[in-house]
N, C-alpha and C. Protein backbone atom coordinates (compact mmCIF):
# COMPACT_ATOMS: atom_id res chain seq x y z
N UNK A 1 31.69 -29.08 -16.74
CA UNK A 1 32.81 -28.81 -15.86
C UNK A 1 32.32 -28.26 -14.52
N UNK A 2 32.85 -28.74 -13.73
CA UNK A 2 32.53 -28.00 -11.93
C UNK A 2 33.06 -26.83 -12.02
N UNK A 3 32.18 -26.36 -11.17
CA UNK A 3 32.66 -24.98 -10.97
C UNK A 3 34.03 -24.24 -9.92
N UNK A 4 35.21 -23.73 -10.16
CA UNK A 4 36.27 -23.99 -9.86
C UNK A 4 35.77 -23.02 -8.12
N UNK A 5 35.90 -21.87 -8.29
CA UNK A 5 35.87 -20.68 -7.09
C UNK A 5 34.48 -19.74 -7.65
N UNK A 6 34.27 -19.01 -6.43
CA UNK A 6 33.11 -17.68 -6.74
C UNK A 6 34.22 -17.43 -5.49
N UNK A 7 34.04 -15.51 -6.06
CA UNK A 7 34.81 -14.37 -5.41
C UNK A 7 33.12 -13.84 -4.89
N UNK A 8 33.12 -13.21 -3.53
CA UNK A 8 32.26 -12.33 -3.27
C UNK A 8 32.75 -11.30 -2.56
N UNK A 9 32.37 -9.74 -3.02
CA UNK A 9 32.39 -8.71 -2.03
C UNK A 9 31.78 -8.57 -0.98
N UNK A 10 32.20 -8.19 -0.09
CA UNK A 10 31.67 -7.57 1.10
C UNK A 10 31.62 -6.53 1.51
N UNK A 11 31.06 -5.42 2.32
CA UNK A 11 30.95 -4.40 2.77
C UNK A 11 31.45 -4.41 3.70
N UNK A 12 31.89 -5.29 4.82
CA UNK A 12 32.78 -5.59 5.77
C UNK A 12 33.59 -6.81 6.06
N UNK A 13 34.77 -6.70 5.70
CA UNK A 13 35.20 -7.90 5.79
C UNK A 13 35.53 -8.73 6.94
N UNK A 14 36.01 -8.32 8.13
CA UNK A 14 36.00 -8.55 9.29
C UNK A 14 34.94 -9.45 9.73
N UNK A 15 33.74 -8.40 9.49
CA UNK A 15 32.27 -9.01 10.09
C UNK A 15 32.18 -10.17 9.51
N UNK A 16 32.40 -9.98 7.85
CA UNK A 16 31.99 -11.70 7.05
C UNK A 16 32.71 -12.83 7.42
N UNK A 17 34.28 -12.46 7.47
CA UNK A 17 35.00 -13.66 8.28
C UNK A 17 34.52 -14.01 9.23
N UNK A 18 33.80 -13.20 10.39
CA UNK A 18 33.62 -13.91 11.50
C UNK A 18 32.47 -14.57 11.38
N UNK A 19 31.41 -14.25 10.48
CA UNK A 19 30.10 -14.93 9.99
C UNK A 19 31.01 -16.64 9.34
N UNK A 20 31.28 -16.22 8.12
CA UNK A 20 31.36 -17.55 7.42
C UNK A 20 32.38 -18.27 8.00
N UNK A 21 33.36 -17.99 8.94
CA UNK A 21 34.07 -19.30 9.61
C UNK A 21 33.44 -19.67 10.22
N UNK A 22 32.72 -19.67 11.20
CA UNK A 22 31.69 -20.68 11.86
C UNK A 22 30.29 -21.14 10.70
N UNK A 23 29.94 -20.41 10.03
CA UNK A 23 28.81 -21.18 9.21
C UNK A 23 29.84 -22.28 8.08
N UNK A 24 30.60 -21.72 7.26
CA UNK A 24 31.31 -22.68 6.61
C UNK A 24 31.88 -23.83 7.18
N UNK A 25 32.53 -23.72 8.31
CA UNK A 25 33.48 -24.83 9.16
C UNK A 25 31.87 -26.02 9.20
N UNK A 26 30.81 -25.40 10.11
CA UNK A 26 29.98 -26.04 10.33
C UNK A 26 29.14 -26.93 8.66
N UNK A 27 29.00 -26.49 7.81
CA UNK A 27 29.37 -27.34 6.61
C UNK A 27 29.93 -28.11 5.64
N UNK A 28 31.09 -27.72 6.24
CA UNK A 28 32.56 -28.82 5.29
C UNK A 28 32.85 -28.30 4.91
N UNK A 29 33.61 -27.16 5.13
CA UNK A 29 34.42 -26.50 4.45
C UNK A 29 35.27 -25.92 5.17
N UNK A 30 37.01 -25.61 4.97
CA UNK A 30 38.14 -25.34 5.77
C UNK A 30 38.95 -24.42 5.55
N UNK A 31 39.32 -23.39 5.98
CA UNK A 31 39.77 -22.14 5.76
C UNK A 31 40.81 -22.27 4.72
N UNK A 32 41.11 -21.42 3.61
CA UNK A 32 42.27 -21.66 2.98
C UNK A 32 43.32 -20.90 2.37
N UNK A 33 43.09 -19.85 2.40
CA UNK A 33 44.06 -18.54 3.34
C UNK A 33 43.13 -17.42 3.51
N UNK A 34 44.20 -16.50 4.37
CA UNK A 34 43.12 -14.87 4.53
C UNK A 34 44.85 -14.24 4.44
N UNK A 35 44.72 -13.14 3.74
CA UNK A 35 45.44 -11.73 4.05
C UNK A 35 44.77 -10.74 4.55
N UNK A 36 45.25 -9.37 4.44
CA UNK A 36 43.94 -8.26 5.21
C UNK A 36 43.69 -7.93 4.29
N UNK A 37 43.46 -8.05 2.76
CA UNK A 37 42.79 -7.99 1.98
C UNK A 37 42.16 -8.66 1.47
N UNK A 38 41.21 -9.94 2.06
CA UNK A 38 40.71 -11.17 1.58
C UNK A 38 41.02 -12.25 2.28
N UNK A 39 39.66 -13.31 2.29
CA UNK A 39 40.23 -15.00 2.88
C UNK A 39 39.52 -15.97 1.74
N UNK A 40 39.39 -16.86 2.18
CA UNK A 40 39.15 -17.93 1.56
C UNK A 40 38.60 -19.49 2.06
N UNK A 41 37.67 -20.19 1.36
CA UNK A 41 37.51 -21.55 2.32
C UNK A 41 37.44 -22.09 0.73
N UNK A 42 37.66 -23.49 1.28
CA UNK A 42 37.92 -24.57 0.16
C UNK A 42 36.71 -26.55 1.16
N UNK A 43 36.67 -26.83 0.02
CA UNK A 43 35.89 -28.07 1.05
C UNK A 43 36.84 -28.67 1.60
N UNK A 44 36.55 -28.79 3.07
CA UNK A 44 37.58 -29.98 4.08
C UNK A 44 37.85 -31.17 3.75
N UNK A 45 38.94 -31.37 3.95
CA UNK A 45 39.37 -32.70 3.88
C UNK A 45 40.06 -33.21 2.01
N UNK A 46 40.23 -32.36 1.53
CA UNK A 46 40.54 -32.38 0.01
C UNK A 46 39.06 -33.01 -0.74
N UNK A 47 38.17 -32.63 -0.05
CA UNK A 47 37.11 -33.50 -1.47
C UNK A 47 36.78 -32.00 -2.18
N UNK A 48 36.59 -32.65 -3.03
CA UNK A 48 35.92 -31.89 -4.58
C UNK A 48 35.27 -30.58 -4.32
N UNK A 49 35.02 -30.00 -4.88
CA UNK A 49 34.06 -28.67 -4.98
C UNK A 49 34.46 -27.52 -4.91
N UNK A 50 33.93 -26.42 -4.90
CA UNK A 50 33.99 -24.90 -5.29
C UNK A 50 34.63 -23.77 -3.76
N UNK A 51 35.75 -23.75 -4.04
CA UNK A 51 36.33 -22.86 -3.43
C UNK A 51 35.55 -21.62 -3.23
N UNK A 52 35.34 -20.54 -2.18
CA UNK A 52 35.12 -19.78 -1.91
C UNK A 52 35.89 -18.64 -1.66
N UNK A 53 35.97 -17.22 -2.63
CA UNK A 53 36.85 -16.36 -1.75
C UNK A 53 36.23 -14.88 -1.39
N UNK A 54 36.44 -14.22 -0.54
CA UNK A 54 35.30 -12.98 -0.01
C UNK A 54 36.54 -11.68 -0.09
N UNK A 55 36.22 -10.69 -0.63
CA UNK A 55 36.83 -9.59 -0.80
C UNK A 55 36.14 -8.08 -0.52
N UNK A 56 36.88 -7.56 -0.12
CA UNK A 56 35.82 -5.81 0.27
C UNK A 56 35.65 -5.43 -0.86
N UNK A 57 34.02 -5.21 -0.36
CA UNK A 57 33.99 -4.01 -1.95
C UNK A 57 34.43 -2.90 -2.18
N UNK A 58 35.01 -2.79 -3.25
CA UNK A 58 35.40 -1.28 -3.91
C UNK A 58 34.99 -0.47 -4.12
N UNK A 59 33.53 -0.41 -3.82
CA UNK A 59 32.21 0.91 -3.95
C UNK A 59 31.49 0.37 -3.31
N UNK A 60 30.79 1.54 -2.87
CA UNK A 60 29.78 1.60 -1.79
C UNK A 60 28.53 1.49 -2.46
N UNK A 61 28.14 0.36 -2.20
CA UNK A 61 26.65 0.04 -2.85
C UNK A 61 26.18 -1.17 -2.20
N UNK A 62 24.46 -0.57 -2.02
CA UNK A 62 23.78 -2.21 -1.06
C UNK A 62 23.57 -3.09 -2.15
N UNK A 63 24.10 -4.58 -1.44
CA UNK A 63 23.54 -5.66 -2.35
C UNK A 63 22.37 -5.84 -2.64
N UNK A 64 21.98 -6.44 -3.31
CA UNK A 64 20.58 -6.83 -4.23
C UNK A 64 20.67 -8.02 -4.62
N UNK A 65 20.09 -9.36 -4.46
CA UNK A 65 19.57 -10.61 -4.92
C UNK A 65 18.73 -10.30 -5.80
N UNK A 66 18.11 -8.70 -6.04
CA UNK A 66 17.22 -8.64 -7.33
C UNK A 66 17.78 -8.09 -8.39
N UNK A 67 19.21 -7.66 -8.25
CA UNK A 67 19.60 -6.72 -9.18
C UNK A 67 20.76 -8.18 -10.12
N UNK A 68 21.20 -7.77 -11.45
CA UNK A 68 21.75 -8.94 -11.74
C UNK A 68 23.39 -8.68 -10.90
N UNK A 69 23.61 -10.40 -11.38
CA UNK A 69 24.72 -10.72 -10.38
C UNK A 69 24.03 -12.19 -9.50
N UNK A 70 25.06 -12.08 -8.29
CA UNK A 70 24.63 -13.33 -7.76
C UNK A 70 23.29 -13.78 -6.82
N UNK A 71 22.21 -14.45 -7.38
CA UNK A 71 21.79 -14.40 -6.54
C UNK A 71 21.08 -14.83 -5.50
N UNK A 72 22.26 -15.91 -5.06
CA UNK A 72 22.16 -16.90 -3.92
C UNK A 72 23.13 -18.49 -3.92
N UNK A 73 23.51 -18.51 -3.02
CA UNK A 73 24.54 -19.08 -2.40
C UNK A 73 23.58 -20.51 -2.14
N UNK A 74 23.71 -21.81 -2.22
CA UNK A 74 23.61 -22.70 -2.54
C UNK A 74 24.22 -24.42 -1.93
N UNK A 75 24.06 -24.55 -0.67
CA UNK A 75 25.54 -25.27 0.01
C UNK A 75 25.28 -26.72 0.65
N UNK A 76 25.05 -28.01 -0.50
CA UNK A 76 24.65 -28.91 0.21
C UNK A 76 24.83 -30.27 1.14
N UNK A 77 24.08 -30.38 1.43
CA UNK A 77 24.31 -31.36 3.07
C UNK A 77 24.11 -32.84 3.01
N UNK A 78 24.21 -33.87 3.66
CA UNK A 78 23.98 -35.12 3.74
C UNK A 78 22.04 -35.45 4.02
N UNK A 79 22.30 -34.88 5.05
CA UNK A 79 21.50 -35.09 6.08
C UNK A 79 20.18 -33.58 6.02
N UNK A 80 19.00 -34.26 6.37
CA UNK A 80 18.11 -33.49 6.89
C UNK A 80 18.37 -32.46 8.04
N UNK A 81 18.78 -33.47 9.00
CA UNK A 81 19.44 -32.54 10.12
C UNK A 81 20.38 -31.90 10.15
N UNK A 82 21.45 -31.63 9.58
CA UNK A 82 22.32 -30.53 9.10
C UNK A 82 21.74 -29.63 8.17
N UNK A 83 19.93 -29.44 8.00
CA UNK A 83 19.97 -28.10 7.07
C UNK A 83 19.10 -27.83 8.34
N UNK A 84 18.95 -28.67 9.37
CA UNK A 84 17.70 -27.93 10.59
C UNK A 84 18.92 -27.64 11.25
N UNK A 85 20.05 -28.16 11.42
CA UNK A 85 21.27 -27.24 12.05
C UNK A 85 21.26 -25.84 11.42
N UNK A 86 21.55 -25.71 10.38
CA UNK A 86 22.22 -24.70 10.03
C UNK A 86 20.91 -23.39 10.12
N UNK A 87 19.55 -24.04 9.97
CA UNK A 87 18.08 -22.76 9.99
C UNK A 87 18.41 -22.37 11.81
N UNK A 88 18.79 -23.09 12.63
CA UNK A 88 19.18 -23.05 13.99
C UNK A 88 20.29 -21.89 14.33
N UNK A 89 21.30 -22.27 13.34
CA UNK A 89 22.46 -21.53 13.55
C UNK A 89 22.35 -19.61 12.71
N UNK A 90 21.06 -19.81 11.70
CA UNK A 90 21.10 -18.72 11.67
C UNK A 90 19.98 -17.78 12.33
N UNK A 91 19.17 -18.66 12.87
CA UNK A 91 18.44 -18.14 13.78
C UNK A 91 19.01 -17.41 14.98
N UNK A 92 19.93 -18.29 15.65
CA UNK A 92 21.05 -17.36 16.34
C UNK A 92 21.43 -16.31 16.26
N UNK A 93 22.07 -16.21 14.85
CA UNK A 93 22.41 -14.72 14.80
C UNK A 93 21.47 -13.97 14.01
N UNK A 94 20.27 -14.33 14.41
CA UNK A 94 19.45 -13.16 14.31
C UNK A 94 18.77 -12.77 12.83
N UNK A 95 19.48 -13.54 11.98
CA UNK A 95 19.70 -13.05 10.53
C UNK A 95 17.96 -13.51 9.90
N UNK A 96 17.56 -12.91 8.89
CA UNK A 96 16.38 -13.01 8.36
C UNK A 96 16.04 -14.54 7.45
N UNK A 97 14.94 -15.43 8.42
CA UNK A 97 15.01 -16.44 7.36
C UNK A 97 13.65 -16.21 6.62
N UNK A 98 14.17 -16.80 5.33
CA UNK A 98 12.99 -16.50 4.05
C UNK A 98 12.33 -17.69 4.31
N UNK A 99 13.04 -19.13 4.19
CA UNK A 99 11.95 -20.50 4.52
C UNK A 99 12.53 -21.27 5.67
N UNK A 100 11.73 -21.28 6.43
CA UNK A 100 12.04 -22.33 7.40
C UNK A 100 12.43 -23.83 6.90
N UNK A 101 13.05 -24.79 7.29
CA UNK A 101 13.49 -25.66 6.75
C UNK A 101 11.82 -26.95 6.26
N UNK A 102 12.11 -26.89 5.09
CA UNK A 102 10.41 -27.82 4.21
C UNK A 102 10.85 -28.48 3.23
N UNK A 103 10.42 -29.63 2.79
CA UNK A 103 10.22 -30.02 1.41
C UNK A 103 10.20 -28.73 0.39
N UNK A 104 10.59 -28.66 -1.04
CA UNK A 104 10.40 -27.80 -1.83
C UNK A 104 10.35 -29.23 -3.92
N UNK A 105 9.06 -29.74 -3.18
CA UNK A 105 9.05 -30.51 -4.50
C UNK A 105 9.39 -30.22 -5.60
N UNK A 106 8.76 -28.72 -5.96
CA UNK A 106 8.74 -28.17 -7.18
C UNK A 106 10.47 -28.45 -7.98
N UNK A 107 11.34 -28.40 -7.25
CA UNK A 107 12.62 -28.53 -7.14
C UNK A 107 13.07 -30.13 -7.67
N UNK A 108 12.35 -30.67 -7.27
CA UNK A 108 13.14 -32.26 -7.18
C UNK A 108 12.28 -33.24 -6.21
N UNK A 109 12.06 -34.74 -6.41
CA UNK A 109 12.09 -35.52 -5.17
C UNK A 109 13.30 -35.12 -3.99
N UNK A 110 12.81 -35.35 -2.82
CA UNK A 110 14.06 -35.05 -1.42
C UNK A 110 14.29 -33.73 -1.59
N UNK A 111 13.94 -32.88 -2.31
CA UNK A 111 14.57 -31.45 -1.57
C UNK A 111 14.73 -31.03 -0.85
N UNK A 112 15.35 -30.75 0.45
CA UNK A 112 14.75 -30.16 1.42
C UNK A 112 15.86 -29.20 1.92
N UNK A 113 14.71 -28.06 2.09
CA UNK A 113 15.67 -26.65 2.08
C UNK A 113 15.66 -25.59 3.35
N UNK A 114 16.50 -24.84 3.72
CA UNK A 114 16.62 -23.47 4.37
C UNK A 114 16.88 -22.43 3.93
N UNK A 115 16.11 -21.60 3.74
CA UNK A 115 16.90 -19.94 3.31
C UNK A 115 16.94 -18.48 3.58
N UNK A 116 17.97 -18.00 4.10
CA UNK A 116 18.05 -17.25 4.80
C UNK A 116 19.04 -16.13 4.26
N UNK A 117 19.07 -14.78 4.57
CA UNK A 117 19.87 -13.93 4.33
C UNK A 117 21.03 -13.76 5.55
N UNK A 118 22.56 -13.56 4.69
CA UNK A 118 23.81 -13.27 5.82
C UNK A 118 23.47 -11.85 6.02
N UNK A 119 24.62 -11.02 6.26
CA UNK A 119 24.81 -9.91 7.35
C UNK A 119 24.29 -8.95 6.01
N UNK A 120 25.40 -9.55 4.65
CA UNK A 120 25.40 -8.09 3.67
C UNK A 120 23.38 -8.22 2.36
N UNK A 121 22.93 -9.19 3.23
CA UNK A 121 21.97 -9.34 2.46
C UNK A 121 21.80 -10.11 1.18
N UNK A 122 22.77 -11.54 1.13
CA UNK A 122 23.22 -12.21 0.43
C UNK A 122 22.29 -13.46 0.88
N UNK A 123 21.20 -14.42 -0.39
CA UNK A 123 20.75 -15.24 0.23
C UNK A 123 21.33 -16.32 0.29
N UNK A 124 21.55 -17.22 1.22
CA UNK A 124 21.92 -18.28 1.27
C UNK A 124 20.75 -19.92 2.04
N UNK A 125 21.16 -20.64 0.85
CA UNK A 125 20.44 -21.83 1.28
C UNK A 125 21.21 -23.07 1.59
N UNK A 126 20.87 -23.77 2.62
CA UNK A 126 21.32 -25.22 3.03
C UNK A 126 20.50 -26.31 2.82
N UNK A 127 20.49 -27.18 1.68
CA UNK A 127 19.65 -28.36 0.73
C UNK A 127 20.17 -29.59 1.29
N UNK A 128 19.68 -30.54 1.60
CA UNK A 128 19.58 -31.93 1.42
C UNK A 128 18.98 -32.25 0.09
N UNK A 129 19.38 -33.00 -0.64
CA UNK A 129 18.30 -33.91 -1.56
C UNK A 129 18.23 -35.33 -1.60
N UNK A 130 17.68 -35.99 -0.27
CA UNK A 130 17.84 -36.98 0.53
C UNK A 130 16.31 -36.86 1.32
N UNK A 131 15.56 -38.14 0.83
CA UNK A 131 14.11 -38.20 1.34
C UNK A 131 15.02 -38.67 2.94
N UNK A 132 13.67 -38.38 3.65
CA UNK A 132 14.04 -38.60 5.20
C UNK A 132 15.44 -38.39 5.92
């Protein structure tokens, strides 16, 4: 079965909306509500896949990709050049990248990956699995 939604906390919600509407939009994906307690993106255009929704956290605690829980965000692309977009786009804002965009065989034929941490220290990667 596909996977329906993932909920994530944030430590600021404001800040994350303004992060993931431009990184999400720029991947296919389209806002699909916000209150001031939470938003949401869903994939554009009605195709298939895993809803997204971001919520403040309820305790004050730094995230950890080492601690259990989630750990790493996963979001893939057509094209080669939409994961060298997106290592571009987070280069912009500054944010810490772990791999510059490479082959990652070990993974698969065509892998090809970016990965980088958002604001709250959440890793996120942008995959092709599409030789050339």
């Amino acid at each position: 079965m596909p996977l329906g939604h993932l909920g994530i906390n944030v430590a600021d919600l404001g800040r994350a909306k303004g992060y993931y509407d431009e990184l999400l939009l720029m991947l296919g994906f389209e806002p699909f509500f916000a209150t001031e307690d939470q938003f949401s993106y869903r994939p554009a255009g009605g195709k298939p896949g895993t809803y997204l929704f971001f919520y403040p956290a309820l305790e004050d605690a730094e995230y950890s990709r080492h601690r259990p829980g989630l750990q790493h965000l996963a979001f893939m692309v057509k094209a080669r050049a939409a994961v060298h977009q997106a290592h571009d786009w987070a280069c912009s804002h500054h944010d810490e990248i772990l791999h510059a965009p490479q082959p990652f065989p070990q993974y698969g034929p065509g892998y090809f990956a970016t990965f980088w941490l958002d604001p709250e220290g959440i890793m996120l990667e942008v995959v092709c699995h599409r030789d050339g």
